[in-house]
C-alpha atoms as a PDB file:
ATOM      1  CA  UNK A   1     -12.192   2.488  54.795  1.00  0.00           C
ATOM      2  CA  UNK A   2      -9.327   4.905  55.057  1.00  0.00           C
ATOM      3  CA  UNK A   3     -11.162   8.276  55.443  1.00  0.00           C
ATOM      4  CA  UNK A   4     -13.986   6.488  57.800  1.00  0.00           C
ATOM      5  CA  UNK A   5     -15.533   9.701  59.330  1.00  0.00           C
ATOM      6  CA  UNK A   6     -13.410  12.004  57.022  1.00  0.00           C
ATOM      7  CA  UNK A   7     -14.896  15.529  54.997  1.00  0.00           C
ATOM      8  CA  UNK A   8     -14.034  16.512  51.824  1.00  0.00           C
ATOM      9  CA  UNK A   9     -14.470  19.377  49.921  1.00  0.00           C
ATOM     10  CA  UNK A  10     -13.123  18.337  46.029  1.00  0.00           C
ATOM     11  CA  UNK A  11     -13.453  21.028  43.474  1.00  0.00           C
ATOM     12  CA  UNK A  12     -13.746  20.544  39.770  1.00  0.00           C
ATOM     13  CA  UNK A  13     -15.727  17.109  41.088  1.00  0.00           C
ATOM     14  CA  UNK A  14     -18.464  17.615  38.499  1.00  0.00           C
ATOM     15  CA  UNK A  15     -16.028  15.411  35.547  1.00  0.00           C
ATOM     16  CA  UNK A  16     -12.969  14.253  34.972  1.00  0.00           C
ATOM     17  CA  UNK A  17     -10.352  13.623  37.602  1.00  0.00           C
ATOM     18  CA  UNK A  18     -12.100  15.196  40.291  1.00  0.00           C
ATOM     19  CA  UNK A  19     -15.014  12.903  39.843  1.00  0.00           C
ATOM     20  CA  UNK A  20     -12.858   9.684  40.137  1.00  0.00           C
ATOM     21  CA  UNK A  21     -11.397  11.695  43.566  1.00  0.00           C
ATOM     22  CA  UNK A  22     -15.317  12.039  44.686  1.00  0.00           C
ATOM     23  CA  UNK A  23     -15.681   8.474  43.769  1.00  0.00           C
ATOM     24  CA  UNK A  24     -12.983   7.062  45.535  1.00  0.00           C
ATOM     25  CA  UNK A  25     -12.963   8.864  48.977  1.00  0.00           C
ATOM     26  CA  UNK A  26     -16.791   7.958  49.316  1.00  0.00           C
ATOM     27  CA  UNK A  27     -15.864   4.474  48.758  1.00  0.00           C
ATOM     28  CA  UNK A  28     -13.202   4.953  51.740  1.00  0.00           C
ATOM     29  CA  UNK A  29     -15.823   6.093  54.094  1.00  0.00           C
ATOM     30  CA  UNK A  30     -15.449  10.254  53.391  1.00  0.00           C
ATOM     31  CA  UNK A  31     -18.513  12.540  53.055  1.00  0.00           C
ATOM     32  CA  UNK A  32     -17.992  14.133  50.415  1.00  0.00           C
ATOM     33  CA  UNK A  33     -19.157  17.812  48.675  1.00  0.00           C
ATOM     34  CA  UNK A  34     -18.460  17.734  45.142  1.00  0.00           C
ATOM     35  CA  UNK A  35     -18.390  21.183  44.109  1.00  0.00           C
ATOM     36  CA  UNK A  36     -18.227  22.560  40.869  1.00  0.00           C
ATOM     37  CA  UNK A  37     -19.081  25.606  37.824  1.00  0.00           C
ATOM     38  CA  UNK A  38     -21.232  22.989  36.313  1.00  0.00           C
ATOM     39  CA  UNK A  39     -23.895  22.294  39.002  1.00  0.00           C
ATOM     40  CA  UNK A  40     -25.489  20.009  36.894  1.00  0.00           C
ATOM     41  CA  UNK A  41     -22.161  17.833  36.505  1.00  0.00           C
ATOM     42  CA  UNK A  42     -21.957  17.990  40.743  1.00  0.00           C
ATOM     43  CA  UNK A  43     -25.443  16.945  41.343  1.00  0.00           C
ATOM     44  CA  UNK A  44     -24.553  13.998  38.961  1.00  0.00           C
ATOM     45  CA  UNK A  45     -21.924  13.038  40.889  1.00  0.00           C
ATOM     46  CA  UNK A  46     -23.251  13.441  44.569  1.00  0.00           C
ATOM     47  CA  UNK A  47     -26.138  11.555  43.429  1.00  0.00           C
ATOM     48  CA  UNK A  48     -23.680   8.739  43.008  1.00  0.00           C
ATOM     49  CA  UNK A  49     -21.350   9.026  45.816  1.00  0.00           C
ATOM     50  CA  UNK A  50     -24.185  10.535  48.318  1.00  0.00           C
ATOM     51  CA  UNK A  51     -22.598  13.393  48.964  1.00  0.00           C
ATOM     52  CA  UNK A  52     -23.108  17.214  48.510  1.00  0.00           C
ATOM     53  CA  UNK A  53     -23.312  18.983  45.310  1.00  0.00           C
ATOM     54  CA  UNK A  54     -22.270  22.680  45.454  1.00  0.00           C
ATOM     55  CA  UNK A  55     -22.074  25.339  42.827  1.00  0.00           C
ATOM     56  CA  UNK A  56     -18.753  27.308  42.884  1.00  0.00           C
ATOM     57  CA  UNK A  57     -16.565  29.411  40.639  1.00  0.00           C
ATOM     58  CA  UNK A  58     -13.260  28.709  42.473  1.00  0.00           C
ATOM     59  CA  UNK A  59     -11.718  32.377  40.948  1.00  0.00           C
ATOM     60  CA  UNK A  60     -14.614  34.275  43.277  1.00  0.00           C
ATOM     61  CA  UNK A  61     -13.881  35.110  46.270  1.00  0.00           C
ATOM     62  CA  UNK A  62     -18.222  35.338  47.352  1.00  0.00           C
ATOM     63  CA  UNK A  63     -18.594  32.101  45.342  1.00  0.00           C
ATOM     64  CA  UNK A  64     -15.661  30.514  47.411  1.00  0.00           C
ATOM     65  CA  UNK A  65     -17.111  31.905  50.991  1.00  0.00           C
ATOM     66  CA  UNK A  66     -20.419  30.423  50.036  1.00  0.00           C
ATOM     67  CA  UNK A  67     -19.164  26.848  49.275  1.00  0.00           C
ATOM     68  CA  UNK A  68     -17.438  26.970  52.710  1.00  0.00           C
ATOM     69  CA  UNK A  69     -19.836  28.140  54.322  1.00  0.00           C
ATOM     70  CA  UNK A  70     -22.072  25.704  52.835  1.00  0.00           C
ATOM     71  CA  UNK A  71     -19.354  22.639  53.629  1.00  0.00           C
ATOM     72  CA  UNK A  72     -19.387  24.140  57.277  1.00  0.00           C
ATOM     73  CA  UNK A  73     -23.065  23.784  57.137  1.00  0.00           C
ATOM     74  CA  UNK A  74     -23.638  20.327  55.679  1.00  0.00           C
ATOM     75  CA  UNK A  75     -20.302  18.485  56.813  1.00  0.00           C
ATOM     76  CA  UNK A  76     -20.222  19.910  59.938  1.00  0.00           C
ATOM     77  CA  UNK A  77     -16.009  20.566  59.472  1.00  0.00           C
ATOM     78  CA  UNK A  78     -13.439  20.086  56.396  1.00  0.00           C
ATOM     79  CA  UNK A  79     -10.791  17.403  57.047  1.00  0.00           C
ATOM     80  CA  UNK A  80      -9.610  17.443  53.429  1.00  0.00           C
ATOM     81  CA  UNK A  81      -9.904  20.114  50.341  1.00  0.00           C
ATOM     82  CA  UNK A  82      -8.753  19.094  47.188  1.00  0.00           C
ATOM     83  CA  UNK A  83      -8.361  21.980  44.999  1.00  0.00           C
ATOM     84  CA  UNK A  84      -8.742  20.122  41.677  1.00  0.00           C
ATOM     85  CA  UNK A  85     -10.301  22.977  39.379  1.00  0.00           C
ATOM     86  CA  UNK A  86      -8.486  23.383  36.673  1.00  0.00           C
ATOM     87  CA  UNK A  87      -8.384  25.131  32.895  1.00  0.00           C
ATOM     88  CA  UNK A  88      -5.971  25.939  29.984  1.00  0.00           C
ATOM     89  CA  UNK A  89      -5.585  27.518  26.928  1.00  0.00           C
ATOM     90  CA  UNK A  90      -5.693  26.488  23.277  1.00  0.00           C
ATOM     91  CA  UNK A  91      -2.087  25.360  21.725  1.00  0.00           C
ATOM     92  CA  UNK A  92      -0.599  28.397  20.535  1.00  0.00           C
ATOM     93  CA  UNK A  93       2.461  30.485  20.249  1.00  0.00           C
ATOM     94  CA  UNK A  94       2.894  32.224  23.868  1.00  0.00           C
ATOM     95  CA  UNK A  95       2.294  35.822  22.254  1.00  0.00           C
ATOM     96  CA  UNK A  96      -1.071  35.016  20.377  1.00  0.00           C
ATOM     97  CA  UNK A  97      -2.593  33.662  23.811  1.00  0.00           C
ATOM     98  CA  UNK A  98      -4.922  36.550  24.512  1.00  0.00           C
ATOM     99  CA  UNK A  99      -4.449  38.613  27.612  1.00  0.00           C
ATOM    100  CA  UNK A 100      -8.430  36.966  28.361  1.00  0.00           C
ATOM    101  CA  UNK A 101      -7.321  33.251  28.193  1.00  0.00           C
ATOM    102  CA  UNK A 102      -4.360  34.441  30.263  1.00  0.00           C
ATOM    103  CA  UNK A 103      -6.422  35.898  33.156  1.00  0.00           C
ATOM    104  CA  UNK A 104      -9.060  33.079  33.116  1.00  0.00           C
ATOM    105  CA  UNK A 105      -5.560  30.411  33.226  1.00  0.00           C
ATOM    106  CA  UNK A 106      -4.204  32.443  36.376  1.00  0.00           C
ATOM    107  CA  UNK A 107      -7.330  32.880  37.986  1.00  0.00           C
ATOM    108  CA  UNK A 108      -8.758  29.070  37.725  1.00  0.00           C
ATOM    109  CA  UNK A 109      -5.488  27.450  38.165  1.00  0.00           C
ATOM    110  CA  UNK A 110      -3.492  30.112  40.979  1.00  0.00           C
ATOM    111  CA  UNK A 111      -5.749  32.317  42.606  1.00  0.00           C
ATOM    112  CA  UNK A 112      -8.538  29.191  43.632  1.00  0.00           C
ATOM    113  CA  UNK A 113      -5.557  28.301  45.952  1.00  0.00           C
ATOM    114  CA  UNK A 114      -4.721  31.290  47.654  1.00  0.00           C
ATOM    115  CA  UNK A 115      -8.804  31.904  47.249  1.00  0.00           C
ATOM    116  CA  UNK A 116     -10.194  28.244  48.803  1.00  0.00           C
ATOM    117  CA  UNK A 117      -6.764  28.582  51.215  1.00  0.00           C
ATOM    118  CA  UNK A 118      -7.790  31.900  52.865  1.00  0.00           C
ATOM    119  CA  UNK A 119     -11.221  30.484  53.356  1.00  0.00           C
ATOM    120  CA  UNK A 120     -10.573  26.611  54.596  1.00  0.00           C
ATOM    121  CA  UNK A 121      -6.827  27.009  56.392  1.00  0.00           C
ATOM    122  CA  UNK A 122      -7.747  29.029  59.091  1.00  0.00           C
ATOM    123  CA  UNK A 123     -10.836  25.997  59.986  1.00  0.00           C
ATOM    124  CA  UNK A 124      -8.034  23.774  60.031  1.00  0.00           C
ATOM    125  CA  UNK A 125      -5.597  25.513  61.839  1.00  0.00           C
ATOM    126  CA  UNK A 126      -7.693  26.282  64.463  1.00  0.00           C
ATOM    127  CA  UNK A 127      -8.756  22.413  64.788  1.00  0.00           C
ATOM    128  CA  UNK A 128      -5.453  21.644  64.556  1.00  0.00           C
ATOM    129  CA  UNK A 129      -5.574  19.333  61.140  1.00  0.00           C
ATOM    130  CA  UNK A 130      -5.915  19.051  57.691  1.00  0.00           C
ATOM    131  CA  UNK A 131      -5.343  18.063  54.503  1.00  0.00           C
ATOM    132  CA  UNK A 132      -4.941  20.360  51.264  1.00  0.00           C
ATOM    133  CA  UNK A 133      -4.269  18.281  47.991  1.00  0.00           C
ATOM    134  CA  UNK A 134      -3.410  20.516  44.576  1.00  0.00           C
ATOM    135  CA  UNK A 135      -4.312  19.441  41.180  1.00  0.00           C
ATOM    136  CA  UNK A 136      -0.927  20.557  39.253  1.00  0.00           C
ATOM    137  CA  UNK A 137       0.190  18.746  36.242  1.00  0.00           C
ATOM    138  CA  UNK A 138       3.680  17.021  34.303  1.00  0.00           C
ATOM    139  CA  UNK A 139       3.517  20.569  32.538  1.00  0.00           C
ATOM    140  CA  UNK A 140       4.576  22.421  35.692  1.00  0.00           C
ATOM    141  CA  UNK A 141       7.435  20.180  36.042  1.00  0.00           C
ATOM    142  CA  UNK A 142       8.387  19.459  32.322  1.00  0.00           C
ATOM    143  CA  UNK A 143       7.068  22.128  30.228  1.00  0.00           C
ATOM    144  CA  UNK A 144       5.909  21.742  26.488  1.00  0.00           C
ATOM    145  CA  UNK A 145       6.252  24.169  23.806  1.00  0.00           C
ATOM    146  CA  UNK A 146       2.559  26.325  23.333  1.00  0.00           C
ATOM    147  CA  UNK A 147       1.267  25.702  26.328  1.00  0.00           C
ATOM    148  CA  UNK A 148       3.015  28.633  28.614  1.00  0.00           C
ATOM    149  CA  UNK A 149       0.915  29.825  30.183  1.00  0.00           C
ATOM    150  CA  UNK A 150      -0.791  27.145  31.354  1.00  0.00           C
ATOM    151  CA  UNK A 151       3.100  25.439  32.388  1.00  0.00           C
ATOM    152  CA  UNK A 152       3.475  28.563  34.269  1.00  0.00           C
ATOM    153  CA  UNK A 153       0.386  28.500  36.179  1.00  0.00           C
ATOM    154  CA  UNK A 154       0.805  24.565  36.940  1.00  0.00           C
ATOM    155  CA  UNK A 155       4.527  25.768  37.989  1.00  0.00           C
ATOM    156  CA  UNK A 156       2.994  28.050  40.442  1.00  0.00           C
ATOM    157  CA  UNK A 157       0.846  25.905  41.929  1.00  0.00           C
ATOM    158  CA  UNK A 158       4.040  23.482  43.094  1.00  0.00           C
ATOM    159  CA  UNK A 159       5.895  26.248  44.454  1.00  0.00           C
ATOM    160  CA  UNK A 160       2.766  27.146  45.801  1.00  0.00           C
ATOM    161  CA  UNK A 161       2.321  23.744  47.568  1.00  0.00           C
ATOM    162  CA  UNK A 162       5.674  23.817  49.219  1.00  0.00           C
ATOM    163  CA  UNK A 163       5.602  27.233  50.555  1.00  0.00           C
ATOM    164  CA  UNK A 164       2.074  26.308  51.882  1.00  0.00           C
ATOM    165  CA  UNK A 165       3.316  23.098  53.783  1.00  0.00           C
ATOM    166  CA  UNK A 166       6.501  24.647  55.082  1.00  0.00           C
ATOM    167  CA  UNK A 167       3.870  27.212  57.187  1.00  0.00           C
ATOM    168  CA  UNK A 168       1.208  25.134  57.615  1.00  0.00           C
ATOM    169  CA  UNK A 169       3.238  22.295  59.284  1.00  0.00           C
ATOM    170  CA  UNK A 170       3.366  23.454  62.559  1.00  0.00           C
ATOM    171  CA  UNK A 171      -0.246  23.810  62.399  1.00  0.00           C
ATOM    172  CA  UNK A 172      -0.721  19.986  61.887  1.00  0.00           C
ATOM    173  CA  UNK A 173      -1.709  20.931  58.317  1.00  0.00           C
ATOM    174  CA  UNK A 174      -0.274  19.089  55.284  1.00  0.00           C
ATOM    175  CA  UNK A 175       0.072  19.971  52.132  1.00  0.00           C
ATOM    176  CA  UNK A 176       0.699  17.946  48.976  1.00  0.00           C
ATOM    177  CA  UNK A 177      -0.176  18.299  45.118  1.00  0.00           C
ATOM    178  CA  UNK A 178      -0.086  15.935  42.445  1.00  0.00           C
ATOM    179  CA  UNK A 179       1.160  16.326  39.196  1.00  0.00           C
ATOM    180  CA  UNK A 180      -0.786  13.907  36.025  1.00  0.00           C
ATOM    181  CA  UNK A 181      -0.087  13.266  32.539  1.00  0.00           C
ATOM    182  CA  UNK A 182      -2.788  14.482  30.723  1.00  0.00           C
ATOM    183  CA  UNK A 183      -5.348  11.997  31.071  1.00  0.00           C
ATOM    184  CA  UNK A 184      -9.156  10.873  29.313  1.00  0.00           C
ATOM    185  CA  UNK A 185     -11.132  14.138  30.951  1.00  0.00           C
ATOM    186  CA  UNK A 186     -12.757  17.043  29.178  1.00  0.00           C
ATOM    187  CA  UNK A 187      -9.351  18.574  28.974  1.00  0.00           C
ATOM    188  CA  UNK A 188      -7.619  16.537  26.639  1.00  0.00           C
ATOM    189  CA  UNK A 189      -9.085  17.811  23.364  1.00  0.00           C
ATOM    190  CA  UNK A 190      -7.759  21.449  24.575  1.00  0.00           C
ATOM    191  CA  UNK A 191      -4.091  20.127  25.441  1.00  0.00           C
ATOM    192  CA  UNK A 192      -3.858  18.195  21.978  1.00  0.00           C
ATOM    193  CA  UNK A 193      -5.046  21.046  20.064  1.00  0.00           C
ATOM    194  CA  UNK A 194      -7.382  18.496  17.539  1.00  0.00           C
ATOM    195  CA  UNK A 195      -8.037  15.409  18.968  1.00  0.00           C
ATOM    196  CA  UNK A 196      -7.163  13.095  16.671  1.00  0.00           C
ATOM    197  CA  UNK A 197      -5.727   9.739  16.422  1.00  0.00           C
ATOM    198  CA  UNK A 198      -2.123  11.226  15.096  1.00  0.00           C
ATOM    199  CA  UNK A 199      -2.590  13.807  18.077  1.00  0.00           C
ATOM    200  CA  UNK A 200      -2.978  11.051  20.540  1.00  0.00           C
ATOM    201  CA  UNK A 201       0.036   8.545  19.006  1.00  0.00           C
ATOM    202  CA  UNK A 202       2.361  12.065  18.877  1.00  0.00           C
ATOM    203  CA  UNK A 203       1.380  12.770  22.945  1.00  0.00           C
ATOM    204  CA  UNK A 204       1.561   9.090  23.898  1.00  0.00           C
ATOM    205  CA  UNK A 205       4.723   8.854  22.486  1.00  0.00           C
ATOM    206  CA  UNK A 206       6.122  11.096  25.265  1.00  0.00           C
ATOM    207  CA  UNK A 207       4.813   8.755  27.990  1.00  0.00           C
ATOM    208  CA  UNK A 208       7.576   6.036  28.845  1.00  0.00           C
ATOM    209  CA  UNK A 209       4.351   3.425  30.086  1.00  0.00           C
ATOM    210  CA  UNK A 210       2.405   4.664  26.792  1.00  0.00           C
ATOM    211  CA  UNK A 211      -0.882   5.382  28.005  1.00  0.00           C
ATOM    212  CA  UNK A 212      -2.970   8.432  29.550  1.00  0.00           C
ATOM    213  CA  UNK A 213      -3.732   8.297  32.458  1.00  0.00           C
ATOM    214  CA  UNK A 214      -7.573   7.907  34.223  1.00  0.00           C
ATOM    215  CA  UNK A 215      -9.238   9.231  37.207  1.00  0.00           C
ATOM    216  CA  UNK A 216      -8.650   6.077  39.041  1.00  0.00           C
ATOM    217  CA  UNK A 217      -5.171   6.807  38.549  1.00  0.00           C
ATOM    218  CA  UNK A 218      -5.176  10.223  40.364  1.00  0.00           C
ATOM    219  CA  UNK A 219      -8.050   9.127  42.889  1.00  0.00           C
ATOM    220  CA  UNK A 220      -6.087   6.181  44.195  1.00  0.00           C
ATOM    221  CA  UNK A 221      -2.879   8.442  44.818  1.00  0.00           C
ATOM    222  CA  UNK A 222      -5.183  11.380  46.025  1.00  0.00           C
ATOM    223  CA  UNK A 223      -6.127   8.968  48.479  1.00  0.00           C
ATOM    224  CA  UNK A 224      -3.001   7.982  49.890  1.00  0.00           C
ATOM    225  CA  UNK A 225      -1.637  11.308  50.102  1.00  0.00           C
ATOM    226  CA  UNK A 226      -5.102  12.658  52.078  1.00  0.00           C
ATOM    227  CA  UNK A 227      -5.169   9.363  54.038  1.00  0.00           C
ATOM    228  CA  UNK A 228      -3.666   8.833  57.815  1.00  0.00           C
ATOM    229  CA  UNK A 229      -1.264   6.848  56.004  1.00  0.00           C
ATOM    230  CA  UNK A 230       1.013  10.336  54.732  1.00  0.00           C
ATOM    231  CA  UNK A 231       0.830  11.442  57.629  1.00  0.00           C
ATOM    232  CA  UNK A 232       4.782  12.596  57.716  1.00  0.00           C
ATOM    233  CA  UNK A 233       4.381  13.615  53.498  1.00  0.00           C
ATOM    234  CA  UNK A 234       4.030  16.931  53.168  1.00  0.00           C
ATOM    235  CA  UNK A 235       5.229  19.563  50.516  1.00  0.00           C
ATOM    236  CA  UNK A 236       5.472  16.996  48.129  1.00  0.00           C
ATOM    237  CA  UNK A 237       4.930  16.878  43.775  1.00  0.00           C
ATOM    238  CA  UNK A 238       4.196  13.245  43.426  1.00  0.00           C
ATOM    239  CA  UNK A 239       4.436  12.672  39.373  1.00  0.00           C
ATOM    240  CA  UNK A 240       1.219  10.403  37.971  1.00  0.00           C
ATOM    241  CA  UNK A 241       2.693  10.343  34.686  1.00  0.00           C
ATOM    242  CA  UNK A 242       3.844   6.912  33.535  1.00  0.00           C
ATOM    243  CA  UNK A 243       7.068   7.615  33.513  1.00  0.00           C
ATOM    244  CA  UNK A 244       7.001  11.088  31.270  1.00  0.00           C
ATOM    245  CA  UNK A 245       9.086  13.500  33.609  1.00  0.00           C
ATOM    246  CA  UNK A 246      11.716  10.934  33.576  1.00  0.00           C
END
């Protein structure tokens, strides 16, 4: 039970990778609200982990205030926010992404951090703890060809990790991010383009370990890096890629 007595707020927690994070710090002992666009996803997934489903739009600011306010409410405080929301664009040359897709990238993947952070960090600053875990991705650190924008905005988000720990450290926050492989979530069919079996032997070909990875991937390492147990790790981009940013 490593987060006995632990809150967390996990965005994106409807599906995918931020449903295996849901799952996995309930079974530690956290409460849990699993926020999400897709309420109907959330309530799915609270049901399971009984916990707290919350409709949010991470890129609102109002929407944003409300699930806070709401976490306040429910949880009582917010030991750990996982900002796990996440979107891209279609494969495509970097000039034929539209300037739409480009805003909706940015806004889902950049400004929920700096939205969720100027919301959540001053709660934890003012108790004194906290910890803030960011969804990145392989393609921040390793970049492939028709996905730019989306690379860019994962790029972001690990610079914006690091300049987040450095001033949130003497605050006794910490802040980390994780970076997957793409991985068996509602994502994958956008990041292959078609998903088809040639698709998927071309990708895993990339990954040294030759396999995708799974929420229980990401949940387990979520959990060490929000657990008491990381206590001195902060500002870090800890690869879950089998080996692919080698």
């Amino acid at each position: 039970m490593r987060l006995a007595g632990k809150t967390a707020v996990i965005t994106g927690a409807g599906s995918g990778f931020g449903a295996g994070i849901a799952r996995r710090f309930a079974e530690e002992g956290a409460r849990v609200m699993v926020a999400d666009i897709n309420l109907a996803g959330a309530e799915a997934v609270a049901a399971e982990v009984e916990g707290v489903a919350q409709k949010v739009d991470v890129a609102n600011d109002a929407s944003v205030a409300e699930m806070v306010a709401a976490a306040r409410a429910t949880l009582g405080r917010i030991d750990i926010l996982v900002n796990n929301a996440g979107v891209t664009h279609l494969p495509a040359a970097m000039e034929d992404v539209t300037e739409a897709e480009f805003d909706r990238v940015l806004a889902v993947n950049a400004k929920s951090v700096y939205l969720t952070a100027r919301h959540i960090v001053p709660h934890m600053k003012n108790r004194g703890t906290g910890a803030i875990l960011n969804i990145a991705s392989t393609a921040g650190v390793s970049p492939r060809p028709r996905l730019n924008w989306y690379n860019a905005s994962k790029g972001w988000m690990i610079t914006a990790t690091k300049a987040m720990a450095v001033e949130l450290a003497p605050f006794g926050v910490r802040v980390n991010a994780l970076n997957p492989v793409a991985g068996e979530t509602p994502l994958l069919p956008s990041f292959l383009g078609e998903d088809t079996p040639e698709m998927r032997a071309k990708f895993l070909s990339t990954i040294p370990m030759g396999r995708f990875s799974t929420p229980q991937d990401l949940a387990n390492a979520a959990l060490f890096l929000c657990s008491d147990e990381a206590s001195l790790i902060t500002g870090v981009g800890l690869e879950v890629d089998g080996g692919r940013c080698i």
